[in-house]
Each structure stands twice: as C-alpha cells, then as structure tokens.
Protein backbone atom coordinates (compact mmCIF):
# COMPACT_ATOMS: atom_id res chain seq x y z
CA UNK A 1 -21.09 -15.17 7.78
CA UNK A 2 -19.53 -14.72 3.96
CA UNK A 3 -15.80 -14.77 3.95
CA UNK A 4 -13.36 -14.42 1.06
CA UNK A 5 -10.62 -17.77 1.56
CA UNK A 6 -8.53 -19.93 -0.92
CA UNK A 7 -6.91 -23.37 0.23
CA UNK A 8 -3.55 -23.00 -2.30
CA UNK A 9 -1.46 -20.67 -3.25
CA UNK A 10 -2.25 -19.38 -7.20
CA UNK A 11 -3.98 -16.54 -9.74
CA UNK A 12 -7.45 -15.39 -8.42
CA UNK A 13 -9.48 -18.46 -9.54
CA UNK A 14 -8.54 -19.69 -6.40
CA UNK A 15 -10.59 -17.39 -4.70
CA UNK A 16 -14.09 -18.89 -3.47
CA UNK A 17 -16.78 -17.16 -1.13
CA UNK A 18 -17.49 -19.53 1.36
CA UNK A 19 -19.56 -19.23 4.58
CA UNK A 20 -17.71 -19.55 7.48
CA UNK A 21 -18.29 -19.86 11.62
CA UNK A 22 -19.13 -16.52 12.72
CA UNK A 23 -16.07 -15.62 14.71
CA UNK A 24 -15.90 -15.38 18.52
CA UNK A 25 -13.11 -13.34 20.22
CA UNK A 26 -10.55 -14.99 22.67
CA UNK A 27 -8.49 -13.43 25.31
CA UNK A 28 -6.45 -9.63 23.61
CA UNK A 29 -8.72 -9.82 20.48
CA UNK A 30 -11.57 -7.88 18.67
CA UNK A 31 -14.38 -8.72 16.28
CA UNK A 32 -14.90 -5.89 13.56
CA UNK A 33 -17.89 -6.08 11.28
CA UNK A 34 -15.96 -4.61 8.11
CA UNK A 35 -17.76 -1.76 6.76
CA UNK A 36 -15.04 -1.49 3.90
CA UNK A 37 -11.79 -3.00 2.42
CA UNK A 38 -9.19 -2.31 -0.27
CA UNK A 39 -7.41 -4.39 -2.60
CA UNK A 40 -2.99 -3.97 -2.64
CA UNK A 41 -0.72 -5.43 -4.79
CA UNK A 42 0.53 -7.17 -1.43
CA UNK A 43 -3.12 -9.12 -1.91
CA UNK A 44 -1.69 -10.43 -4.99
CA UNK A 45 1.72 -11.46 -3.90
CA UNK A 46 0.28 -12.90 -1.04
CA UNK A 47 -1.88 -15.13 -3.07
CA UNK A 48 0.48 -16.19 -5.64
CA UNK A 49 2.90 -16.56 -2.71
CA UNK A 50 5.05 -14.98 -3.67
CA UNK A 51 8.04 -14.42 -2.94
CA UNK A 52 8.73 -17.91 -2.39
CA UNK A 53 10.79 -16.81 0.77
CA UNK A 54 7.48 -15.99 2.16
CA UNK A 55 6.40 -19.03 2.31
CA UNK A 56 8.24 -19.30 5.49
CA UNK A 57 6.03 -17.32 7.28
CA UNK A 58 2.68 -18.40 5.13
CA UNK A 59 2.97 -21.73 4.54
CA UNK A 60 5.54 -23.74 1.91
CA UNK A 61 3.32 -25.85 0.06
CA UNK A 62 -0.62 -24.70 1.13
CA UNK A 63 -1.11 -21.45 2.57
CA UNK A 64 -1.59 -21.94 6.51
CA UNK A 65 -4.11 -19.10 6.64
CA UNK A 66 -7.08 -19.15 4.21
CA UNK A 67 -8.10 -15.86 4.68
CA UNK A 68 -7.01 -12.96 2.24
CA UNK A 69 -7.15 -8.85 2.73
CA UNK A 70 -4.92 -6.27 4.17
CA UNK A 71 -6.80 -2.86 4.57
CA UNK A 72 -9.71 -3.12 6.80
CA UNK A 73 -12.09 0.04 8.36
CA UNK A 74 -15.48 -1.30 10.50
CA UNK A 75 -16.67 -1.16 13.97
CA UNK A 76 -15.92 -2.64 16.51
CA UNK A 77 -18.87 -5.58 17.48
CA UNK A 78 -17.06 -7.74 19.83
CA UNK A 79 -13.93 -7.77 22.45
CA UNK A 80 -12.53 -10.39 24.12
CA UNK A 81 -11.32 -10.65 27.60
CA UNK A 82 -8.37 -8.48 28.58
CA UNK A 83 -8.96 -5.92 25.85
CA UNK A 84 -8.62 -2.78 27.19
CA UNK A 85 -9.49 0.86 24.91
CA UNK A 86 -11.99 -0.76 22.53
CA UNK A 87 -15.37 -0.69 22.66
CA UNK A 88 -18.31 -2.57 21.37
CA UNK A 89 -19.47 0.47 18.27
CA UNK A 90 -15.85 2.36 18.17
CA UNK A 91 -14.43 3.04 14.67
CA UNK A 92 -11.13 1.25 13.92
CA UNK A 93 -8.94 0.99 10.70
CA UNK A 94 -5.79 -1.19 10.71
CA UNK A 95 -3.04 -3.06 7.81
CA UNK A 96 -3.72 -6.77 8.19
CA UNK A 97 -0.73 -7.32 6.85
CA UNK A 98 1.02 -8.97 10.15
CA UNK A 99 -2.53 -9.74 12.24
CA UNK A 100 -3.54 -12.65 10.43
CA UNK A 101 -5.17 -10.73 7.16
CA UNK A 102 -9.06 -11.80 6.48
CA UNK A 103 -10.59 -8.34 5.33
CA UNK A 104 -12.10 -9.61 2.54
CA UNK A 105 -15.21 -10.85 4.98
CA UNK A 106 -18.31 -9.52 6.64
CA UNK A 107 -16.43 -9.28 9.96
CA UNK A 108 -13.01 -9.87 10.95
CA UNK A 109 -11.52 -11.29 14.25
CA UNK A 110 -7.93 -10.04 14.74
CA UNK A 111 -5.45 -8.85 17.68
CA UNK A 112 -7.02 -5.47 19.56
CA UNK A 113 -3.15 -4.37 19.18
CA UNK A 114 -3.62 -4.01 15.75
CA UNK A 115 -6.58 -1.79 15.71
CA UNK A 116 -6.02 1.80 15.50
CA UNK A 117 -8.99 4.83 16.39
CA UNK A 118 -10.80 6.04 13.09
CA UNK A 119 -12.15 9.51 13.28
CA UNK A 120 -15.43 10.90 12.76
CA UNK A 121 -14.29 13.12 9.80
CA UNK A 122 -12.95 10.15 7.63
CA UNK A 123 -15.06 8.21 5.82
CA UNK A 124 -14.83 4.27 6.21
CA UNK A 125 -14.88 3.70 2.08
CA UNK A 126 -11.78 6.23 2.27
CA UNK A 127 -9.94 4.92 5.36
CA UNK A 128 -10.22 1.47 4.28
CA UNK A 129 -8.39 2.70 1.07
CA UNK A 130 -5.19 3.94 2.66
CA UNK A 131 -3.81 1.64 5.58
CA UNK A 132 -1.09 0.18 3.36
CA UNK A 133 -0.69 1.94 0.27
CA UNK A 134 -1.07 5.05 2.24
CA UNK A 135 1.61 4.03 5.17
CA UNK A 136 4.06 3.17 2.33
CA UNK A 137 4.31 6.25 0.25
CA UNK A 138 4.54 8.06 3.41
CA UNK A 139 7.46 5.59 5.18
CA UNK A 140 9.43 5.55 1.14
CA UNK A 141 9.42 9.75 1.60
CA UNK A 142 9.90 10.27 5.20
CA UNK A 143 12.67 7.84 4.44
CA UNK A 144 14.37 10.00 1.62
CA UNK A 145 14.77 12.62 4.67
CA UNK A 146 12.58 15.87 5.39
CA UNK A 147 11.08 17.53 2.16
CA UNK A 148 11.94 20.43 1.52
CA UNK A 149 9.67 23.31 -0.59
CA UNK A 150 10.36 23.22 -3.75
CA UNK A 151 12.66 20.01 -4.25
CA UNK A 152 12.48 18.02 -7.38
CA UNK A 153 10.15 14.33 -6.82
CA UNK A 154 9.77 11.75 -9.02
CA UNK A 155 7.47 8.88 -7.92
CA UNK A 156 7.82 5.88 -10.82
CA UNK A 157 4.35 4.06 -10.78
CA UNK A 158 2.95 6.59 -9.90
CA UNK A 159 -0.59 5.76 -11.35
CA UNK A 160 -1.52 2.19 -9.11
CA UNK A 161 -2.13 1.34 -5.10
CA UNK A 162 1.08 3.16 -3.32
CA UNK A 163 1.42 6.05 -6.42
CA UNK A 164 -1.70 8.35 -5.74
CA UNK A 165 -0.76 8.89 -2.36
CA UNK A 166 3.04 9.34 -3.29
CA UNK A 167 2.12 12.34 -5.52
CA UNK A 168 -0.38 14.12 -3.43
CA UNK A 169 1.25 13.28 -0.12
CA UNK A 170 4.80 15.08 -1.73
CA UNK A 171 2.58 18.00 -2.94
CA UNK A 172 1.36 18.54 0.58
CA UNK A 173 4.71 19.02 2.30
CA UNK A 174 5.83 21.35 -1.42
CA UNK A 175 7.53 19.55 -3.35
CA UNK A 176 7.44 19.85 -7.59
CA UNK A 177 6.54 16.02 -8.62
CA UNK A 178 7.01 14.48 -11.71
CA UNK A 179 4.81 10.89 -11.52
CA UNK A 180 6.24 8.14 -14.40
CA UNK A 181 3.02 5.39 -15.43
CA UNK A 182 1.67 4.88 -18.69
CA UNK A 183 -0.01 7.67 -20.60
CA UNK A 184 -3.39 6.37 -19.92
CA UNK A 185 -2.92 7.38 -16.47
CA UNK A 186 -1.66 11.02 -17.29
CA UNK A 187 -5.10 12.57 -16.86
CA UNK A 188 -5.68 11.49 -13.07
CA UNK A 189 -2.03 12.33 -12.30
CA UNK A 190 -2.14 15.48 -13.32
CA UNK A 191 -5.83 15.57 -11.07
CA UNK A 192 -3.91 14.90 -8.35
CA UNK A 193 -1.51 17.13 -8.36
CA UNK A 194 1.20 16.04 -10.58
CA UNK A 195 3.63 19.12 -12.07
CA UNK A 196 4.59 16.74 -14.82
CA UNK A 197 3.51 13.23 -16.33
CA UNK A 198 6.26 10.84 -18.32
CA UNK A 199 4.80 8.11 -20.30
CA UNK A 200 7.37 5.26 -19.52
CA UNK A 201 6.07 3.39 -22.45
CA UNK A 202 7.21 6.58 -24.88
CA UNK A 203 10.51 7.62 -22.41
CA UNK A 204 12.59 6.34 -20.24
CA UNK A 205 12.93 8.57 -17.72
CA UNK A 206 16.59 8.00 -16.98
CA UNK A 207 17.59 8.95 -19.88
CA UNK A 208 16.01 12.29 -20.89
CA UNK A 209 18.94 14.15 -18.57
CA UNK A 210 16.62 15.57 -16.11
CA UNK A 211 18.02 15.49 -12.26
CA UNK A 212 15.38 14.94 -9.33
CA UNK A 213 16.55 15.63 -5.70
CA UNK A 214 14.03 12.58 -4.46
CA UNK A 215 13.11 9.76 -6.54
CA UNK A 216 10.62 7.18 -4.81
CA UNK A 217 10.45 3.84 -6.92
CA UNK A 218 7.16 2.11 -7.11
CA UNK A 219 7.44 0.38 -9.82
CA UNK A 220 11.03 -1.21 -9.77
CA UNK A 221 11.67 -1.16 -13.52
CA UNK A 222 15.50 0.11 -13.49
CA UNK A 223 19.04 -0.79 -11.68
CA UNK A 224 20.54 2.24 -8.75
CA UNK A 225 22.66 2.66 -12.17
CA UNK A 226 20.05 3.66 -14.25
CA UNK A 227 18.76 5.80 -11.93
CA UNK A 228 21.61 7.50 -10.17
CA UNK A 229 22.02 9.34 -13.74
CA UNK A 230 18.60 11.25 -12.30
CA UNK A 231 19.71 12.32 -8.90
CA UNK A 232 20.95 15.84 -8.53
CA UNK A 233 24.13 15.96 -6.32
CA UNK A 234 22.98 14.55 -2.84
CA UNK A 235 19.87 13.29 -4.21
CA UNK A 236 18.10 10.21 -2.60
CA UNK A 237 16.83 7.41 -3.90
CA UNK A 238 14.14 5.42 -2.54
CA UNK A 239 12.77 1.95 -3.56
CA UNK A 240 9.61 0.31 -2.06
CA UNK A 241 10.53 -3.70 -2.77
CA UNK A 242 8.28 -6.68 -3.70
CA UNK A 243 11.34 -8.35 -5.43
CA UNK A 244 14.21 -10.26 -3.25
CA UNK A 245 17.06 -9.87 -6.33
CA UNK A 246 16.13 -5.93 -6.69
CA UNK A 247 15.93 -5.56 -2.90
CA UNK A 248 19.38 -7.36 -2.29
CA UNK A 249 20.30 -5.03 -5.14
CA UNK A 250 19.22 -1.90 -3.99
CA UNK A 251 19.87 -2.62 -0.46
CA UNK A 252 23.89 -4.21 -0.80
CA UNK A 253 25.01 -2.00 -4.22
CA UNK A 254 22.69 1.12 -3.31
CA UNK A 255 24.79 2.44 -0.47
CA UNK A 256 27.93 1.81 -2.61
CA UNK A 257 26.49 3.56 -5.68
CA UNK A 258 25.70 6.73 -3.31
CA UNK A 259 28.39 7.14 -1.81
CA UNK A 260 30.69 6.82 -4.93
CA UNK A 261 28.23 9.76 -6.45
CA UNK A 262 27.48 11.97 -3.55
CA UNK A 263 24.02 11.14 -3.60
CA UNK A 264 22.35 8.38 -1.32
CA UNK A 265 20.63 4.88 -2.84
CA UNK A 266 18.86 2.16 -0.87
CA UNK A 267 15.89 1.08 0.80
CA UNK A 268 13.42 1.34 3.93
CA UNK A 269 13.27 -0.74 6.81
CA UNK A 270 8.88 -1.00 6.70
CA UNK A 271 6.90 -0.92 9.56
CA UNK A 272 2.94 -2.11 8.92
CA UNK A 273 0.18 -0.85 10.71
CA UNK A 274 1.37 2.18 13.15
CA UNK A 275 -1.14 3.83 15.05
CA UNK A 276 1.50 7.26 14.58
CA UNK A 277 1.17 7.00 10.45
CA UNK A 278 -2.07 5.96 10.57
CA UNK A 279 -3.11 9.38 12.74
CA UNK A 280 -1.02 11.17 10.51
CA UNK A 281 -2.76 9.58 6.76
CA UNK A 282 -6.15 10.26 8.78
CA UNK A 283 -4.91 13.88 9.11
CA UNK A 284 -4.24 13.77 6.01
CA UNK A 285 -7.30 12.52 4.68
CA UNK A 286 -9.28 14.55 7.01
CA UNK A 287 -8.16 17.87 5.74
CA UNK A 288 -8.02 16.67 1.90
CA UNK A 289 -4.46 17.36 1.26
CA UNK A 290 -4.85 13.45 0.44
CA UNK A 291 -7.61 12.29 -1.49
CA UNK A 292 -8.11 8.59 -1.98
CA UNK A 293 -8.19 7.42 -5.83
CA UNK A 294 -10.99 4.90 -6.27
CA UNK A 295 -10.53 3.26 -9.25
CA UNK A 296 -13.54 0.62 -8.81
CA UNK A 297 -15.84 -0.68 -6.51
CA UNK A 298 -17.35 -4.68 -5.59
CA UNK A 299 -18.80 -6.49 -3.19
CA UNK A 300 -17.43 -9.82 -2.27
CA UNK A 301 -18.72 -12.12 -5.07
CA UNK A 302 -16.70 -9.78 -7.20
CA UNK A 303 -13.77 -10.41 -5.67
CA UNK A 304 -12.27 -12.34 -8.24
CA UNK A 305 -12.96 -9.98 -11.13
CA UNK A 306 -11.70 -7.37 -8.44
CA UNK A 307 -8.08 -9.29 -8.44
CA UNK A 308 -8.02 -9.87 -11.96
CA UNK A 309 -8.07 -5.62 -12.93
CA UNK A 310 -5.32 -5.26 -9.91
CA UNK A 311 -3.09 -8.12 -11.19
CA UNK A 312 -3.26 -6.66 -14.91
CA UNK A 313 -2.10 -3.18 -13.87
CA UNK A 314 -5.91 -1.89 -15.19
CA UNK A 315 -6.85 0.03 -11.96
CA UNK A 316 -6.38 3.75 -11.74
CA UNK A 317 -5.77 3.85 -7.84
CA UNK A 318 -7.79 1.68 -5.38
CA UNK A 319 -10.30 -1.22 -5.64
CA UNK A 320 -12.47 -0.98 -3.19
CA UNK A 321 -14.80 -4.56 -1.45
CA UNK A 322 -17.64 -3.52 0.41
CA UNK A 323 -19.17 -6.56 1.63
C-alpha cells in the first residue's frame, strides 16, 4: 500500500510516498482503510520537530516514527484479537495525535481505543476535517467557562485550522464574535458567521479600546499584558499553545495578571481524541451549526505541495488528503 513517511525531522521536502507492508493488526488494534484525512498545523510542528522538547517523546535526533497525519475518518477493514465494539465495515474517526499518527496512507493500523463511532449523517471528507482542529476550539471555549448569549468573543487567527470552528462553534452557543486574521480572510469569516473582522496587519486589536468578555488565542501574537487591556471586568482569556516560552508565559504570569485585574488569564490542560467531544463536533456537524472550511483538496502525491500552503499561512481553513 502507498503511505506518506519521512526518515528526519525538517520542511516538507522530506516528505516521500513510499510503498509500504500492508499492515496486519496485533492483539487491541484496528486496520482502517482511510477514506479521508486533514492537514493541522500540529502536522507541521511535528515534522519540523518542533518543539525541541518533543523530541522526547518523538525521537531526539531521527524521528522514531516515520509516519505523519493526525485526523483520520475510514472504515474499519481489519481487527485484531481482543478488540471488542469494532467491526470489519463500521465508520470510525479519531486524532492520531497520541496513537502513533500515519493518516497520511491508504490504510492505517492504530489502537481500537482510539477509534471513535462516525455517524451516518456526517460525511467522511467533513469528519476527517475536524478531529483536532475541531476538539481544540471547542476544549479553548469550554475552558473560558459556559457561554453565555450575547457575550463579547474574540478568536485571534481566526482564519486557519482551529479558527473556523472557533467562530462558528461560539455562534452556535450565542455569542457576538469578532475573528482577528488578515484581511484576505475577511470574506469567509464573515461567511461563517463572524459579527466583525479586524485586519491584524492594519490594527492591533489590543489597542483599539474595545473590551471582549472571552478572548480565545489562536494565533499567539501578544503577551497576557497586551491583551488583558481587552478583557471586560471578569473576562477570560484563553490561549491554545504551540510555543514552550508563551505557554510558560501564559500559564505561570496568566493567573497572576487575572487576578491582579479581576479577570482570569491562562491556559487549557488538552485532552486529544475523546469519544465525548468527538460525539459532540459530530453533533455539531450533523446539524450544520458547524460547517467544515475546506480550503483545498490532494491526494497523496500532493502531499508536499499540501504542507507547503499550510506552513505559509495560505490556506483558508482545512487541507484536505484523500488518498
């Protein structure tokens, strides 16, 4: 079968299709023959390797695992002995993100565990969109605490993987969002729901006075300084980390920030791949309260050009591999 796999860590010319052994289940594991899969800006980190405390987990010099791809949706072909619940033809979805990754293949052989029931109603080319993007925006808000009709949201980045779902998963449960990207994204924003668009390349957002009772921060461009000056009194502030320094920030000088303000500043302890959100985002989906943005789509041998649009910040919303 075709695979996606690299041998180092680096930018996406390390990427190669190769053909690999098909692969045969052992004991608590399940083949899926991948129908679709989705491209996050945790694919990129994870083959840069970055951050280098990663590595710990992936591999210091080479990466130990060759295989690449979070969001997977597929059938099920194949179980191994002692899976119980999954069946040869069910519909499964899942975040690679702790199981070993790989969707980037024709089929995938991961942990039963981390395979969660897809339903009828939801397309696979829109499930496999949503896994971890998706789970994220939903984790950063439920984080912030319940929201409430009518509060004031800002999601910054709001236009790439996590953003889209942000906006439109705030406007489901009420809320009046204001989504920060750069203007070329200001037309799909506003598509999806968005009450108001900033341009961060014309405005900086926390500095035009306005007050927001959530913020959700996607794109990590400012210190819990900057943007405590846009919380309303007992705002929260939420951010979803890919760096170490602005996670140690946000998590050790957040709390201090808030409570010296009245308002409340950190972090979110993250949780990959729960069956719970992932019922929920298929709810979600279902209904079309949430509407996956699909920015582009490739099969496998465009998986490199696939990478390089991500990495550049080109894509409105999701790429999507199809193999």
């Amino acid at each position: 079968m075709r695979a996606v796999v690299r041998d180092r860590y680096g930018p996406v010319d390390v990427l190669r299709v190769a053909d690999v052994e098909q692969p045969d289940p052992g004991p608590g594991e399940a083949v899926v023959r991948v129908a679709a899969a989705s491209l996050n800006m945790a694919d990129v980190d994870h083959l840069l390797g970055r951050p280098w405390l990663a590595r710990l987990a992936t591999g210091l010099v080479r990466p130990a695992n060759h295989r690449v791809g979070l969001d997977v949706a597929g059938t099920v072909e194949e179980v191994g002995p002692d899976v119980t619940g999954l069946r040869p033809g069910d519909r499964v979805w899942a975040d690679l993100f702790d199981s070993g990754h790989g969707a980037l293949a024709e089929r995938v052989c991961v942990p039963a565990s981390a395979l969660s029931p897809l339903r009828d109603d939801v397309p696979f080319d829109v499930a496999a969109t949503a896994p971890h993007s998706g789970s994220l925006a939903m984790l950063g808000l439920r984080a912030a605490g319940p929201l409430r009709a009518g509060e004031r949201v800002l999601v910054n980045g709001a236009g790439g993987c996590v953003g889209p779902f942000a906006v439109q998963i705030a406007k489901a449960r009420g809320a009046v969002v204001t989504a920060v990207d750069h203007g070329g994204k200001a037309d799909l924003l506003r598509e999806l729901g968005a009450d108001e668009v900033l341009d961060h390349t014309r405005q900086d957002v926390t500095r035009t006075g306005r007050r927001f009772d959530v913020v959700l921060d996607i794109a990590d461009t400012r210190s819990v300084l900057a943007f405590q000056r846009c919380l309303a009194p007992g705002g929260r502030y939420l951010l979803i980390a890919r760096r170490i320094g602005s996670l140690a920030e946000k998590a050790l000088l957040g709390p201090v920030v808030g409570a010296l303000t009245g308002t409340r500043m950190g972090t979110f302890a993250w949780r990959p791949n729960q069956r719970t959100d992932l019922d929920e985002l298929a709810a979600l989906l279902a209904s079309g309260a949430v509407r996956p943005v699909v920015d582009r789509r490739y099969g496998l041998d465009a998986t490199q050009v696939a990478f390089e649009r991500l990495a550049t910040g080109s894509a409105r919303g999701k790429l999507l591999i199809t193999p």
